[in-house]
Protein backbone atom coordinates (compact mmCIF):
# COMPACT_ATOMS: atom_id res chain seq x y z
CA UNK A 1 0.00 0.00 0.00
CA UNK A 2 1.52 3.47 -0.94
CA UNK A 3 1.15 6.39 1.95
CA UNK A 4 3.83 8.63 1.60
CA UNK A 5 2.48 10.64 3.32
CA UNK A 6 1.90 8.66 6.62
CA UNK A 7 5.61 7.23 5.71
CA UNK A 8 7.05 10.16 6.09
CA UNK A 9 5.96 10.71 9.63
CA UNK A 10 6.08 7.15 10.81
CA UNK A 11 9.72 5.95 11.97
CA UNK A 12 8.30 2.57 10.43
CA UNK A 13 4.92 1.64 9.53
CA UNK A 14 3.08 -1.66 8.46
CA UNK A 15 -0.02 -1.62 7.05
CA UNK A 16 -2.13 -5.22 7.10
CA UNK A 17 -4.37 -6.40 5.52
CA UNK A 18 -6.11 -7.91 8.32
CA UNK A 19 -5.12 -8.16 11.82
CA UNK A 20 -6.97 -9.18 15.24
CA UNK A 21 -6.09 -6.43 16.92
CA UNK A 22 -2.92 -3.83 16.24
CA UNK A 23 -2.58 -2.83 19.98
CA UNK A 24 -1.88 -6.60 20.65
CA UNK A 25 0.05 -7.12 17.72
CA UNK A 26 2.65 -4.29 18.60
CA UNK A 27 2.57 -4.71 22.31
CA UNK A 28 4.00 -8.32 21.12
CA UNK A 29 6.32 -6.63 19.03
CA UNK A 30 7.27 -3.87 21.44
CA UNK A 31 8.08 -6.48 24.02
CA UNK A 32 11.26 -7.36 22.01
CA UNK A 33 12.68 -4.16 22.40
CA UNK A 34 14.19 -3.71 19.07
CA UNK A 35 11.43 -1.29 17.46
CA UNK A 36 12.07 1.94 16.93
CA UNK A 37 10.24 4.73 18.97
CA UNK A 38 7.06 6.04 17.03
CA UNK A 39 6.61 2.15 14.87
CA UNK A 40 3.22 2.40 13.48
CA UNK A 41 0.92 -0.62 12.64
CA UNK A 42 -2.76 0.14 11.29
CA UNK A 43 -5.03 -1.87 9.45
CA UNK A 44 -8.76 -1.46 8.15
CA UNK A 45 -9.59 -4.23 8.98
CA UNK A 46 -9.46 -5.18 12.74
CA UNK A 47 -11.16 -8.75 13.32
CA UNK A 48 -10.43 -8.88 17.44
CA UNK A 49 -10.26 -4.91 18.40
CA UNK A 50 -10.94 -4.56 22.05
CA UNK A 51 -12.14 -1.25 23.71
CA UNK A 52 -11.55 0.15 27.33
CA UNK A 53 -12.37 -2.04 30.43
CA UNK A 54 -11.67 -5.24 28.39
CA UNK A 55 -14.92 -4.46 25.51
CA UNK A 56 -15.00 -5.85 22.45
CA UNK A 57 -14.36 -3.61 19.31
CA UNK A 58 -15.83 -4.35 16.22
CA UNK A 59 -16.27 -2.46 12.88
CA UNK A 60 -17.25 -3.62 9.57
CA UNK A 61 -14.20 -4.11 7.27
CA UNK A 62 -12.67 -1.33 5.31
CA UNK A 63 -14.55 1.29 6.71
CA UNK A 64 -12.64 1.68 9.90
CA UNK A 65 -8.80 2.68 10.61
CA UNK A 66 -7.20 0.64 13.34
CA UNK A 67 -4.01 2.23 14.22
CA UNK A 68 -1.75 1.63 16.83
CA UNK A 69 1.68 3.37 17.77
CA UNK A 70 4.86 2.90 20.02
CA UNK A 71 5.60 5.78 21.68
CA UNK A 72 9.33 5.31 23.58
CA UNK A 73 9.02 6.75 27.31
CA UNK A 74 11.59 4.19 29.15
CA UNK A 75 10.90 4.29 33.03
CA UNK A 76 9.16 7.12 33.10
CA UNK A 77 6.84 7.60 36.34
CA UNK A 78 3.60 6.32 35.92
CA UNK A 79 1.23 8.99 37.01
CA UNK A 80 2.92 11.06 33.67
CA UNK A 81 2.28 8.29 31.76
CA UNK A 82 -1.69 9.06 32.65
CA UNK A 83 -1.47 11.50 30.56
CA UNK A 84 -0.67 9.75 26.88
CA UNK A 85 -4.41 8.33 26.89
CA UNK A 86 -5.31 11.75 26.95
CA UNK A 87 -2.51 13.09 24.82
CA UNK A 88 -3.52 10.52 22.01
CA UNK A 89 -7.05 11.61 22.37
CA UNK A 90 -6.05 15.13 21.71
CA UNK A 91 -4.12 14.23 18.68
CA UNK A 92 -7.48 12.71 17.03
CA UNK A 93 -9.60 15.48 18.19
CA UNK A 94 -6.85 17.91 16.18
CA UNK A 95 -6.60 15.46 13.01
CA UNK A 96 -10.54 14.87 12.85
CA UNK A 97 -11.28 18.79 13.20
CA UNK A 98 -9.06 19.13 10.17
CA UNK A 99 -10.58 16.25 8.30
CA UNK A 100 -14.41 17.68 8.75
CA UNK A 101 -14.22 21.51 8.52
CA UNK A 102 -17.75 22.94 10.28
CA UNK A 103 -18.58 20.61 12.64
CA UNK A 104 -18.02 20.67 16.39
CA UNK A 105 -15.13 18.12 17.01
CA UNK A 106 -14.26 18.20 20.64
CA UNK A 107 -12.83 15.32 23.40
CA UNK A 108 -14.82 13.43 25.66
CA UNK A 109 -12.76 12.15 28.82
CA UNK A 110 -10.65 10.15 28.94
CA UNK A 111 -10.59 9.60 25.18
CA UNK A 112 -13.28 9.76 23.25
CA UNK A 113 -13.64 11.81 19.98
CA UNK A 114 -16.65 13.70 19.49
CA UNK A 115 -18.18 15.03 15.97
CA UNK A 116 -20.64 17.16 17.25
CA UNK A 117 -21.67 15.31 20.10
CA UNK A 118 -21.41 11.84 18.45
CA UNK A 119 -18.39 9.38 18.86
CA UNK A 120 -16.52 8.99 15.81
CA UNK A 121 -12.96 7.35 17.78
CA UNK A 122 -11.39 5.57 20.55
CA UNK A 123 -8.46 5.33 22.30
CA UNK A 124 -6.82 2.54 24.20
CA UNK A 125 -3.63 2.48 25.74
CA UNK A 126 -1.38 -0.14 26.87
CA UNK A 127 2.45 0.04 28.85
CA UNK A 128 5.40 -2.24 27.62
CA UNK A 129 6.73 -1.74 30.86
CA UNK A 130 10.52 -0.89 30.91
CA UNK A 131 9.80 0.40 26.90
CA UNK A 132 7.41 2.68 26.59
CA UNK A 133 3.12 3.09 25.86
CA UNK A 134 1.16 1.40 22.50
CA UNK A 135 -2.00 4.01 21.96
CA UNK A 136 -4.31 2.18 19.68
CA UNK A 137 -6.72 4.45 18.09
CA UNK A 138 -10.00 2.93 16.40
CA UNK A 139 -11.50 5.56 13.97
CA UNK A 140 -15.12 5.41 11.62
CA UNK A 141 -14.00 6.40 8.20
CA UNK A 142 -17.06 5.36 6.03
CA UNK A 143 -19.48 3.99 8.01
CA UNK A 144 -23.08 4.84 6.73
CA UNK A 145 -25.93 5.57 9.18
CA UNK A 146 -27.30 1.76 9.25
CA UNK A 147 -23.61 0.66 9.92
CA UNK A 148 -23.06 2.14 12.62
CA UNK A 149 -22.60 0.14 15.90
CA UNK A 150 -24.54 2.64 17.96
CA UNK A 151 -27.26 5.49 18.04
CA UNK A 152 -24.25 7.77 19.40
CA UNK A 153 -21.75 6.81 16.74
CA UNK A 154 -20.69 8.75 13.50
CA UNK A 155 -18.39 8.37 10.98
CA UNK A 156 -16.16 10.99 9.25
CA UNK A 157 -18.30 10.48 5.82
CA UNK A 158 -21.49 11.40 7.26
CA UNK A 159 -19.45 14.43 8.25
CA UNK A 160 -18.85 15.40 4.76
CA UNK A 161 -15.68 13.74 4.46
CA UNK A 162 -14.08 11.87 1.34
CA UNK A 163 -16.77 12.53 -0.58
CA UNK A 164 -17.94 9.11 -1.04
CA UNK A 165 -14.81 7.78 -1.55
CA UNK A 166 -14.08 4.28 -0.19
CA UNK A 167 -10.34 3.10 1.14
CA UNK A 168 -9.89 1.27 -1.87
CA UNK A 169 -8.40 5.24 -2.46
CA UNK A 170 -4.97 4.94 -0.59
CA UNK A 171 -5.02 8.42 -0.82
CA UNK A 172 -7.95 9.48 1.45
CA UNK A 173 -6.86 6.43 3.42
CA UNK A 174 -2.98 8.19 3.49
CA UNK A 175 -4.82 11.86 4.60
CA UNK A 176 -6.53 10.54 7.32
CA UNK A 177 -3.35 8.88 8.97
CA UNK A 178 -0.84 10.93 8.34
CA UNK A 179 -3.14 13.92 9.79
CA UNK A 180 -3.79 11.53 12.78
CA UNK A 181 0.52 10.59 13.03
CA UNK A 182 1.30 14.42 12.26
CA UNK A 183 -0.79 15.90 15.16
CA UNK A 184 0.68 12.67 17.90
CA UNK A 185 4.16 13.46 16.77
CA UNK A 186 3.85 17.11 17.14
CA UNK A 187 2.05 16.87 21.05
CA UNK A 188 3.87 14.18 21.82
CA UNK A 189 7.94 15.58 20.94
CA UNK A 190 6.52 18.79 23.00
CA UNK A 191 5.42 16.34 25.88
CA UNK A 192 8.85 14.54 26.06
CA UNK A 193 11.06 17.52 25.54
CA UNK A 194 9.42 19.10 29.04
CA UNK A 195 10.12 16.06 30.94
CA UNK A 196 6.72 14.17 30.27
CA UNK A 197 5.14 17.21 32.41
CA UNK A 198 1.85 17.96 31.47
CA UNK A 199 1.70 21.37 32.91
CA UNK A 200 4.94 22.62 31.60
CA UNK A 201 4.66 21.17 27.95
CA UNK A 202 1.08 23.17 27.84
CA UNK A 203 -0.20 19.37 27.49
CA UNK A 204 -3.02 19.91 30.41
CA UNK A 205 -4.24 23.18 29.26
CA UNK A 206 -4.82 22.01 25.72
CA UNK A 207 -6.72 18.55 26.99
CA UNK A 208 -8.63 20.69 28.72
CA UNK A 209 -9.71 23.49 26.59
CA UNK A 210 -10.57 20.45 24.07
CA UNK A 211 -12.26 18.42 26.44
CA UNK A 212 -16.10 19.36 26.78
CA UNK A 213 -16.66 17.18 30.16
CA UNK A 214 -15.19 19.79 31.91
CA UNK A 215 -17.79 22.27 33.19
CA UNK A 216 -20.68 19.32 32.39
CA UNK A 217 -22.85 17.61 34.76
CA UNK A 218 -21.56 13.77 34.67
CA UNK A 219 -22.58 10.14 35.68
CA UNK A 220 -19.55 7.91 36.12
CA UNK A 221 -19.59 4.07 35.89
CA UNK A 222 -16.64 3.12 37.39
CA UNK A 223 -15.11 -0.38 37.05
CA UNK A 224 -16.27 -1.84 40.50
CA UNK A 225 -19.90 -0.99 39.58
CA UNK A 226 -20.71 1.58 41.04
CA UNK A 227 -21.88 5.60 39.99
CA UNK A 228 -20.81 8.39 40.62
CA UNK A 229 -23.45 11.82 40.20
CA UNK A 230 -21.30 15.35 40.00
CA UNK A 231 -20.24 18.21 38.15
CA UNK A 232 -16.82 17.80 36.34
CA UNK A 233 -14.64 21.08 37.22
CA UNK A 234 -11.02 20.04 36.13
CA UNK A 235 -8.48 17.24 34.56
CA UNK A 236 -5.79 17.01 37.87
CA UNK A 237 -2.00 17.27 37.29
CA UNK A 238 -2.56 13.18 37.02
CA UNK A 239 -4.56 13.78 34.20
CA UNK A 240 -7.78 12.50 36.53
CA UNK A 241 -11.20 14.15 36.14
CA UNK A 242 -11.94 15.97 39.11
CA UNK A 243 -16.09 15.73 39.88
CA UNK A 244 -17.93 17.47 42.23
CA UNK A 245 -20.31 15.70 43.75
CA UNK A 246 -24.35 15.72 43.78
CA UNK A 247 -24.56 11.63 44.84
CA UNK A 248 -21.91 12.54 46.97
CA UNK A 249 -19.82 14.89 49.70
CA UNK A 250 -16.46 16.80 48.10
CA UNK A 251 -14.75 16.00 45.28
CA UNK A 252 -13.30 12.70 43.93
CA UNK A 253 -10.94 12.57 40.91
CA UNK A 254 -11.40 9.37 38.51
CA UNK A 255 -8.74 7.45 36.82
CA UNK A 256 -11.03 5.50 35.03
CA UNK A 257 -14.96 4.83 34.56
CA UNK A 258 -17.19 5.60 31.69
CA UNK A 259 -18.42 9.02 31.79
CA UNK A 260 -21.84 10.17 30.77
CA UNK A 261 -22.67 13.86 30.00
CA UNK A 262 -26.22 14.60 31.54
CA UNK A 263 -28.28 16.99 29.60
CA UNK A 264 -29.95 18.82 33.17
CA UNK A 265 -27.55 21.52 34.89
């Protein structure tokens, strides 16, 4: 497959034509410790993708962009390593936004990518401890309505995108990744230069002028069942969503949980 544009960006990249699931796949890889920082594998056709909290992930082939990176951190401390999730996030919020001029693309924490209000991406992360973080990113290229796998989903062709082009075009296939690759590189470089510090890099200020949870009332699902009712009013130095609670005294700041925006004040 020729994308020389995603090439260029990518210190390697492998493009499959199937594969069960690229975050596995290069975690595997990774393990070795002879790939280079920033190895990309992607496929549109993902026949095992899993989503956060251990879901299944499943799109119809060719009309969905499973890509997965390496990003080299070493032994960097782990509560700065919270923050890639969200950095990867941000990097499909930017790429989308380019993608689909006119429409409301924003970030839904941790890492979901909204087109106006509707999920159109995913984000899943996974340490190779001693190595570094694989960010797998699952995005809806040309799903139609009927395709999609929920009421809440989107795709970037019912956005306007591609025209009705299908990937069978490596070069609307090439645009989408490298735009995705460009923007992680970019945030990223700047995160890694300042010491993997969120603050300093200008990484938590950009999550959270992209992220529209903030400032939203919120029910959380976290992983041991139970909810959480509140008022999100920041993203923490952790990179944590701080809520406010209403089912609840104080504050509490989440690591994980699904996050529902609730449409009363």
């Amino acid at each position: 497959m020729h994308l020389p544009l995603s090439i260029a960006v990518a210190a390697r990249l492998d493009v499959l034509p199937q594969a069960g699931s690229t975050n596995a796949e290069l975690v595997a890889a990774a393990s070795g410790g002879d790939l280079p920082h920033f190895t990309v594998l992607a496929t549109t056709n993902q026949t095992a993708g899993r989503g956060r909290l251990g879901r299944d992930w499943v799109a119809p082939e060719g009309m969905t962009l499973a890509v997965s990176v390496l990003l080299g951190t070493g032994t960097v401390a782990p509560d700065r390593l919270g923050w890639l999730p969200l950095l990867t996030g941000l990097a499909m919020t930017r790429a989308v936004g380019r993608l689909v001029g006119g429409h409301e693309v924003s970030l839904k924490w941790p890492n979901d990518v909204h087109i106006d209000g509707l999920k159109v991406s995913g984000i899943l992360a996974e340490l190779v401890p001693g190595i570094g973080v694989v960010t797998g990113a699952g995005l809806n290229l040309t799903m139609s309505a009927a395709e999609l796998p929920t009421p809440t989903s989107t795709s970037l062709a019912l956005n306007g995108w591609g025209d009705g082009a299908d990937m069978a075009d490596e070069a609307m296939l090439d645009a989408a990744l490298s735009a995705y690759l460009v923007e992680l590189d970019s945030l990223y470089s700047a995160f890694a230069a300042a010491g993997f510090d969120a603050g300093a890099s200008g990484l938590r200020e950009a999550v959270s002028t992209a992220c529209t949870t903030i400032g939203r009332s919120v029910r959380v699902d976290l992983p041991d069942g139970d909810q959480l009712f509140g008022s999100a009013t920041e993203i923490d130095d952790s990179g944590r969503l701080v809520v406010a609670g209403t089912s609840f005294d104080g504050v509490r700041a989440i690591a994980a949980g699904d996050v529902t925006h609730l449409r009363y004040a």
